[in-house]
Each structure stands twice: as structure tokens, then as C-alpha cells.
Protein backbone atom coordinates (compact mmCIF):
# COMPACT_ATOMS: atom_id res chain seq x y z
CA UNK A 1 43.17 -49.75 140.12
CA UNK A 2 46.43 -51.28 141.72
CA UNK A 3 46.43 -50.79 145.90
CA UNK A 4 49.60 -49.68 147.13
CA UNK A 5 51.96 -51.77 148.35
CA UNK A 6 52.69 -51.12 152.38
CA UNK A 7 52.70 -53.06 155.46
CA UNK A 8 49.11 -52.82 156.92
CA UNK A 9 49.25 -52.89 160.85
CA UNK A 10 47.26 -55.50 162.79
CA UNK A 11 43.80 -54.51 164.27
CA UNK A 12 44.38 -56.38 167.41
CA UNK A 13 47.61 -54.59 167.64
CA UNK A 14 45.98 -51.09 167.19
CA UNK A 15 42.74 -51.66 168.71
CA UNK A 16 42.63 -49.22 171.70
CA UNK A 17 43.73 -46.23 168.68
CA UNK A 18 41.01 -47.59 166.55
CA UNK A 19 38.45 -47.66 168.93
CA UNK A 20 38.78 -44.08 169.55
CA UNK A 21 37.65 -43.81 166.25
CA UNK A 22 34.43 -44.33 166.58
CA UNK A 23 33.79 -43.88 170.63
CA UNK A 24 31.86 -40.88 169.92
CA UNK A 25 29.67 -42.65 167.14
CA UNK A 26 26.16 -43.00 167.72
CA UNK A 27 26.00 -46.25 165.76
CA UNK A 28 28.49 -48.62 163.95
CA UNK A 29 27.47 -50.20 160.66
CA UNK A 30 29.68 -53.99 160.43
CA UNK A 31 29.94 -55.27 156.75
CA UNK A 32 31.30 -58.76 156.75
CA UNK A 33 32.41 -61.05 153.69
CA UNK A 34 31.64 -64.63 154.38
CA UNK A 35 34.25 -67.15 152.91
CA UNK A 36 37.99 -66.70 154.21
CA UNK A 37 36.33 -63.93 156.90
CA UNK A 38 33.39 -65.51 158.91
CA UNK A 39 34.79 -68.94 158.13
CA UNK A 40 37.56 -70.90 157.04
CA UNK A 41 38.43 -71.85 153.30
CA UNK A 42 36.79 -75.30 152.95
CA UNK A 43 38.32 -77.88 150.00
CA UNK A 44 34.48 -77.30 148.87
CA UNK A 45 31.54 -74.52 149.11
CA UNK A 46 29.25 -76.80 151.38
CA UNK A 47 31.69 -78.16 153.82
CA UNK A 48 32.18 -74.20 155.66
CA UNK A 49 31.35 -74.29 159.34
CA UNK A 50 30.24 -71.35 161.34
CA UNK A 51 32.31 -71.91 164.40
CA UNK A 52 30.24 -72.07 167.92
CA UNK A 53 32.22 -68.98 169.40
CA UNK A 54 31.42 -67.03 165.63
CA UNK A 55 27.80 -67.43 165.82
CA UNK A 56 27.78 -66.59 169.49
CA UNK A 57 29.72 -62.87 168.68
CA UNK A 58 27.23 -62.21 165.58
CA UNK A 59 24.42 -63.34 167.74
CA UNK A 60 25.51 -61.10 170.12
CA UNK A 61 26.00 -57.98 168.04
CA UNK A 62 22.86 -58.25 165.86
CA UNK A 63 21.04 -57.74 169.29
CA UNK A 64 22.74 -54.54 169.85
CA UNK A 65 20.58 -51.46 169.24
CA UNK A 66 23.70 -49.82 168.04
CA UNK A 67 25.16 -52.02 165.59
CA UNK A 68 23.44 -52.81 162.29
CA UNK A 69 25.06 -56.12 160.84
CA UNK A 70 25.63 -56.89 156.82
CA UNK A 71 27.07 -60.00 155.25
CA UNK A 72 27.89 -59.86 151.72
CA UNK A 73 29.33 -62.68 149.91
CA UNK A 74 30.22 -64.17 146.56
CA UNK A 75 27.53 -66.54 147.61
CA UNK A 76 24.12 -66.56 147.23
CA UNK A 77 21.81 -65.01 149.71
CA UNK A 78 20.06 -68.18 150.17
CA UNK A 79 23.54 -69.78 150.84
CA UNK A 80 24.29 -67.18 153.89
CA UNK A 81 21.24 -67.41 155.43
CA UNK A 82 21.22 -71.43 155.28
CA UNK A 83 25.17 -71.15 157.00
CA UNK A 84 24.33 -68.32 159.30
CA UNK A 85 20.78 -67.75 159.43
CA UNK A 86 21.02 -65.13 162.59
CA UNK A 87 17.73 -62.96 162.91
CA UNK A 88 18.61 -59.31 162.53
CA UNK A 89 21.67 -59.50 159.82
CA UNK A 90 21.00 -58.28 156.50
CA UNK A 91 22.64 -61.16 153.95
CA UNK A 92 23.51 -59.59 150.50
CA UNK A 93 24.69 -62.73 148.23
CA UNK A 94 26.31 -62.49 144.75
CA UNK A 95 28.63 -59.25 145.76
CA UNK A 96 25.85 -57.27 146.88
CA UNK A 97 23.70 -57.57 144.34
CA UNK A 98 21.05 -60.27 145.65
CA UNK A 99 19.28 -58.49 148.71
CA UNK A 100 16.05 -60.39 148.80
CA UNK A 101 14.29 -63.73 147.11
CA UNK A 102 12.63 -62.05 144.06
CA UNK A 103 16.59 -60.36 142.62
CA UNK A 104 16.47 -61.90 139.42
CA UNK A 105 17.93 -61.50 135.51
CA UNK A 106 16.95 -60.19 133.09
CA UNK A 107 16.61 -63.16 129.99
CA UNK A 108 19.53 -62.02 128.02
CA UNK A 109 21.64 -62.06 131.20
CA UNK A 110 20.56 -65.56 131.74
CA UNK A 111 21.27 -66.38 128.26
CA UNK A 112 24.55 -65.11 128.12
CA UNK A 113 25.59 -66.69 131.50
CA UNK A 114 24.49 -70.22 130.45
CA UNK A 115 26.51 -69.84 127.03
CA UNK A 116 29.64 -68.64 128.14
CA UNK A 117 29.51 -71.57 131.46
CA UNK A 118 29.28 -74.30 128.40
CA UNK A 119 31.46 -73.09 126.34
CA UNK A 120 34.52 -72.45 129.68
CA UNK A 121 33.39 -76.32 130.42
CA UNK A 122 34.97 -77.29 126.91
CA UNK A 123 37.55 -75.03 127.04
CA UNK A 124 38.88 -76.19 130.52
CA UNK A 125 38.49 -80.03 130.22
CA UNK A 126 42.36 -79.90 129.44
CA UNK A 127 42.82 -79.06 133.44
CA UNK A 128 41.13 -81.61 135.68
CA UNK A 129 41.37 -80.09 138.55
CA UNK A 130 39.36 -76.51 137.72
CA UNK A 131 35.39 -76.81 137.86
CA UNK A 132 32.48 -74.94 137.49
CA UNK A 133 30.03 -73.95 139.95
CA UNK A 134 26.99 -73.22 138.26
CA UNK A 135 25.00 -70.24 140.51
CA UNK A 136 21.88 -69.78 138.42
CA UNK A 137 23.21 -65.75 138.44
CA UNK A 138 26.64 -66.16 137.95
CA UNK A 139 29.45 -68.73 138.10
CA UNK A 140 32.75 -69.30 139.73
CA UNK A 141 35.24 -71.38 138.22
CA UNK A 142 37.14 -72.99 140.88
CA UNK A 143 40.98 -73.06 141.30
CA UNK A 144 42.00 -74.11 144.45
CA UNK A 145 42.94 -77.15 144.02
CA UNK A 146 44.79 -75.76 140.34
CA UNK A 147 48.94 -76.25 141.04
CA UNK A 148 50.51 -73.70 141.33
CA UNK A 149 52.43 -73.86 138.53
CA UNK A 150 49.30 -73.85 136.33
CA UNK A 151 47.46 -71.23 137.93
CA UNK A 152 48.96 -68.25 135.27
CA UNK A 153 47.61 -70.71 132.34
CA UNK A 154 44.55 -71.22 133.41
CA UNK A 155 43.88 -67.32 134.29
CA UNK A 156 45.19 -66.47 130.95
CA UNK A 157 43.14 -69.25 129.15
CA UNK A 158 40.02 -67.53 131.08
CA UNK A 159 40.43 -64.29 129.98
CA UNK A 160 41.37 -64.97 126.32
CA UNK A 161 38.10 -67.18 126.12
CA UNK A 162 36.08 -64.52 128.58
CA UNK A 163 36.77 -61.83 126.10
CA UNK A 164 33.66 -62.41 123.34
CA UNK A 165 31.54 -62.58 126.30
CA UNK A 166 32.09 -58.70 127.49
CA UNK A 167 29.25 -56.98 126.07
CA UNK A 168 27.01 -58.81 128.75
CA UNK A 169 29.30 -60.14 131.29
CA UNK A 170 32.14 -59.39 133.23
CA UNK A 171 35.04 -61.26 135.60
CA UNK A 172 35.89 -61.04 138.98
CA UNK A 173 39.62 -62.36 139.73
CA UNK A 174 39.64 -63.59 143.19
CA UNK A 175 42.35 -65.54 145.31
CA UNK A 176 41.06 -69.12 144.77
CA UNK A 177 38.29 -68.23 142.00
CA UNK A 178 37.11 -66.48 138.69
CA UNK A 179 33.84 -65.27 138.69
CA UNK A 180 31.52 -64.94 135.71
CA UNK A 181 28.86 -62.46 136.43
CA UNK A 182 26.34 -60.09 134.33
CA UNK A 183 27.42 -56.41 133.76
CA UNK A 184 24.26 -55.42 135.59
CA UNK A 185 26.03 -56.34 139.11
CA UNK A 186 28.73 -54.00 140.19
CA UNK A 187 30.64 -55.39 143.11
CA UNK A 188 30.46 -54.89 146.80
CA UNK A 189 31.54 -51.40 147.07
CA UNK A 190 28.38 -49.64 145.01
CA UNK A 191 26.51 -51.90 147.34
CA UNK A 192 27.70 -50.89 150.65
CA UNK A 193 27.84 -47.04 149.38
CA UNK A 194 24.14 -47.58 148.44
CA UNK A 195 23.61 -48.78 152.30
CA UNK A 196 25.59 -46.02 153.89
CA UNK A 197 23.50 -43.85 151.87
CA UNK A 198 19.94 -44.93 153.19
CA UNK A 199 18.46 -43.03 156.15
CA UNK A 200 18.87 -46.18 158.47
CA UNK A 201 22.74 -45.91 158.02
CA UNK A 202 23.61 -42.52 157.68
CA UNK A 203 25.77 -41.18 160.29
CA UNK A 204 27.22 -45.21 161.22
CA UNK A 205 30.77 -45.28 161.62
CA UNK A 206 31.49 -48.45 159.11
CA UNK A 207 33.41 -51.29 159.13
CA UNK A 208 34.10 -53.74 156.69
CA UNK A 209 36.24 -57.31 156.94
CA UNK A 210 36.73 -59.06 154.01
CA UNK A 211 39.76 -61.23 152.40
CA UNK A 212 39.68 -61.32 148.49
CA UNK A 213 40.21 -59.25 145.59
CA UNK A 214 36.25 -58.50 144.94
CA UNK A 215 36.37 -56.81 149.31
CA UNK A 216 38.61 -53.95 147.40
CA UNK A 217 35.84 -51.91 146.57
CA UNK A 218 34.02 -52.60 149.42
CA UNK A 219 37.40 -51.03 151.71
CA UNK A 220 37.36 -48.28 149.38
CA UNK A 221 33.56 -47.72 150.18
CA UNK A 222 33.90 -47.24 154.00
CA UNK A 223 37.31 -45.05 153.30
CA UNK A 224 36.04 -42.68 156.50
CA UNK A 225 35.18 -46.12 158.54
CA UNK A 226 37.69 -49.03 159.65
CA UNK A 227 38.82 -51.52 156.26
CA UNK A 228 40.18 -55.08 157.52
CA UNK A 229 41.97 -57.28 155.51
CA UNK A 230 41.62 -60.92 156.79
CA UNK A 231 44.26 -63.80 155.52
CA UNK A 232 48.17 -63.98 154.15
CA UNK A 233 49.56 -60.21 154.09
CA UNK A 234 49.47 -58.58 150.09
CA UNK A 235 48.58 -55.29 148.60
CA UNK A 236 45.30 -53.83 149.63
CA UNK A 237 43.55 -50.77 150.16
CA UNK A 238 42.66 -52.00 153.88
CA UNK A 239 43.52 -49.91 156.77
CA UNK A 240 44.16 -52.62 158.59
CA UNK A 241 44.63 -56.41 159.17
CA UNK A 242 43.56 -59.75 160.77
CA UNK A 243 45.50 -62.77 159.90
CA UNK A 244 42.34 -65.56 160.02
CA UNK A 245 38.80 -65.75 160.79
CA UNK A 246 39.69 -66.63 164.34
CA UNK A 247 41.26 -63.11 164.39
CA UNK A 248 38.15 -61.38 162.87
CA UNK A 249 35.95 -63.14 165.88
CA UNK A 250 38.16 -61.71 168.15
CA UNK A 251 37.86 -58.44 166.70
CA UNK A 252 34.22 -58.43 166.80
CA UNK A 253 34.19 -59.63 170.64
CA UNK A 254 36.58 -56.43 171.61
CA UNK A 255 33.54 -54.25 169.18
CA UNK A 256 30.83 -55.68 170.78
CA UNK A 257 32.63 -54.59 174.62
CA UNK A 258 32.80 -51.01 173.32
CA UNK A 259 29.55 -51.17 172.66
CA UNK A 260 28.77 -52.48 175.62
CA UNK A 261 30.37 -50.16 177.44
CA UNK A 262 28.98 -47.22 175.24
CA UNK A 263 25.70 -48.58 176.48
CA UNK A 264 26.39 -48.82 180.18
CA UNK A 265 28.14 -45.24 179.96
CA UNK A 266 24.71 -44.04 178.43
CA UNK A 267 22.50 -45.62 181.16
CA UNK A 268 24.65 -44.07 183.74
CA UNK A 269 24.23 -40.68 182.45
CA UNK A 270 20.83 -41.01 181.87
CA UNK A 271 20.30 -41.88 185.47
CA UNK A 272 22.41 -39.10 186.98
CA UNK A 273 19.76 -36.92 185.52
């Protein structure tokens, strides 16, 4: 499905509308992705860094009886706990599918993975600068640092040699990456329906941030909620849009007053009484 193409206002710009939103909410469920949204792009995976004021905000917000926190990355789970690792956030790695230590494959998954990761390494040795990151249950092959003159090549080489793999696997086209990944894991949007549908969620007004092709599904998922697109204006289904990751912090610091002051407005009335 191809979003439309319009200009998506800024949530900063459009906060005090927004926030009317979900004022009369009783909680707010936060769905964050992790690279390009929590943190800045790094040259490489393990060189991200949770900035001081970041942590302080999700810190913050997990605390809140309101708010019910979910990151959900690319990334494996143990990856977002070892760069976050906040009590009270629920980290979903590889798109949603990896919720706790025992997700695993099934064999033929594995099997398929692991041939199709050999055979891209041949394929691809003829551009330097792609590489493989091997995730045990998926892979990502990297193209940031791909020129961009070569980047239609190399996308076009991936799919051509991607396509006697699709019985068991399937790609994910993101800004800087391709990712490899079994059939059996759908994307973020199934997963963050599946939340919104469990008795601990129902009745959250949602939110989700995210800045790459695979958050799509995931703004389509919290259609009656508030969809953020973080990062360099293009098409999306997002409602709305922050420019950086600085911009989503300070997103989440104007949340976390409203709750706040949902809070305070609660004591008072309680009280009065």
C-alpha cells in the first residue's frame, strides 16, 4: 500500500489540539521505535546512545500509573533492554515479534534464514560497502554507507536474488536497511493491534513514534490514536511529525505534563469530596 503524499503538520506545532485528544482518556498507551526515534542513526548498531535527558522522560513516564510504555524495534529484545533497560517498558525486538527470551524458530525458519544470508554474502561482495548483520532470527543488510548512486542497484540486486527465498521468508525495505525475516513475523502493526486488544490496553488512547518504512503499519494500527513520523519529511500514513529524536523527547516531556496534570486534576477532585 502506497501512503498518500501530503504535508504532515508538526506535533510540537499542534500540540495543545492534540492534547485535547486524549484529555478525557483514562490511560495513554506510548509505542516507540528505537533507532532514528529514541536515538540517533549511529555509522554502526552498537555505537547508539540513549541521551541523559531521553532516559530521564521514559524513566519518568514508565512510573506513571497512566501510561503503559512499548518499544518495538528492528532490534532484538535483548538489544533494547541492554540500550534502555528502564523497569516498567515492555521491549518487543525483531518488529514485534520477540516479546520475551524463549521467542524462537521454528528449524526450517532457521534453515532458510542461514541459506539465503550465505548466499546475499556472495552475491553482494561486488559492493564493499553493504554488509550483513547476522540476527540469529533475521538479518539486515546494511546500506548506509551504500552511495547514493548505487543504492537502486543494490535494492534491485536484493530483490532479484530474494525472490527463490519467498516461500519461507520475506523483506522489509527500510530507509538505511533490507531486512530478511521469516514469513511467520508480520511487522509492527499486527503486533501493536494484538496489544491494544489485550484487557490491560483496551480503552488507551495510543500513540506511536517511529521513522522507517516497517513504523507504517504500526501508524496504521493506532489510526484512532496519535501516528508520529520522526526524521526528513516523505510520504507516510502518520498524522503527524517530529523532525529528530530530540523532537520526540520533547514530545514526550509535554505528554508526561498532561499527565501530570490529569493526575493533580484527579487528586483535587477526589479531595473536594
Amino acid at each position: 500500500m502506497t501512503p498518500p503524499t501530503r504535508r504532515v503538520p508538526s506535533l510540537l506545532a499542534h500540540w495543545h489540539t492534540t492534547a485535547s485528544q486524549f484529555r478525557a482518556g483514562s490511560r495513554v498507551a506510548i509505542f516507540l521505535d528505537f533507532d532514528g526515534t529514541l536515538v540517533d542513526i549511529a555509522p554502526r548498531p552498537q555505537l547508539v546512545r540513549l541521551k541523559p535527558a531521553t532516559r530521564r522522560i521514559l524513566e519518568r513516564l514508565a512510573r506513571r500509573p497512566l501510561a503503559t510504555l512499548v518499544v518495538i524495534s528492528g532490534r532484538r529484545r535483548e538489544e533494547l533492554v541492554h540500550y534502555i533497560g528502564i523497569p516498567n517498558i515492555r521491549y518487543l525486538g525483531l518488529y514485534g515479534w520477540e516479546s520475551s527470551r524463549a521467542s524462537a524458530l521454528p528449524f526450517p525458519a532457521k534453515t532458510a534464514l542461514r541459506k539465503a544470508r550465505l548466499h546475499l554474502e556472495a552475491q553482494l561482495r561486488a559492493y564493499p560497502s553493504v554488509w550483513i548483520e547476522n540476527k540469529r532470527s533475521s538479518f539486515s543488510v546494511h546500506l548506509l554507507d551504500v552511495p547514493a548512486a548505487l543504492q537502486s542497484r543494490v535494492r534491485s540486486t536484493l530483490r532479484s536474488q530474494l525472490k527463490r527465498y519467498r516461500h519461507a521468508l520475506r523483506s522489509v525495505e527500510n530507509l538505511r536497511d533490507v531486512e530478511v525475516l521469516p514469513r511467520s513475523i508480520p511487522g509492527k502493526g499486527r503486533a501493536v493491534r494484538r496489544l491494544l486488544a489485550q484487557p490491560a490496553f483496551r480503552g488507551a488512547f495510543p500513540f506511536y513514534f517511529g521513522d522507517d518504512f516497517s513504523d507504517e503499519s504500526g501508524f496504521l494500527a493506532v489510526r484512532r490514536g496519535i501516528s508520529v513520523h520522526v526524521g526528513k519529511s516523505r510520504t507516510t500514513h502518520a498524522r503527524f511529525s517530529l523532525r529528530n529524536p530530540a523532537e520526540v523527547t520533547a514530545a514526550l516531556l509535554k505528554l508526561e505534563a498532561e499527565l501530570s496534570e490529569r493526575a493533580d486534576s484527579v487528586h483535587a477532585v477526589g479531595a473536594s469530596k
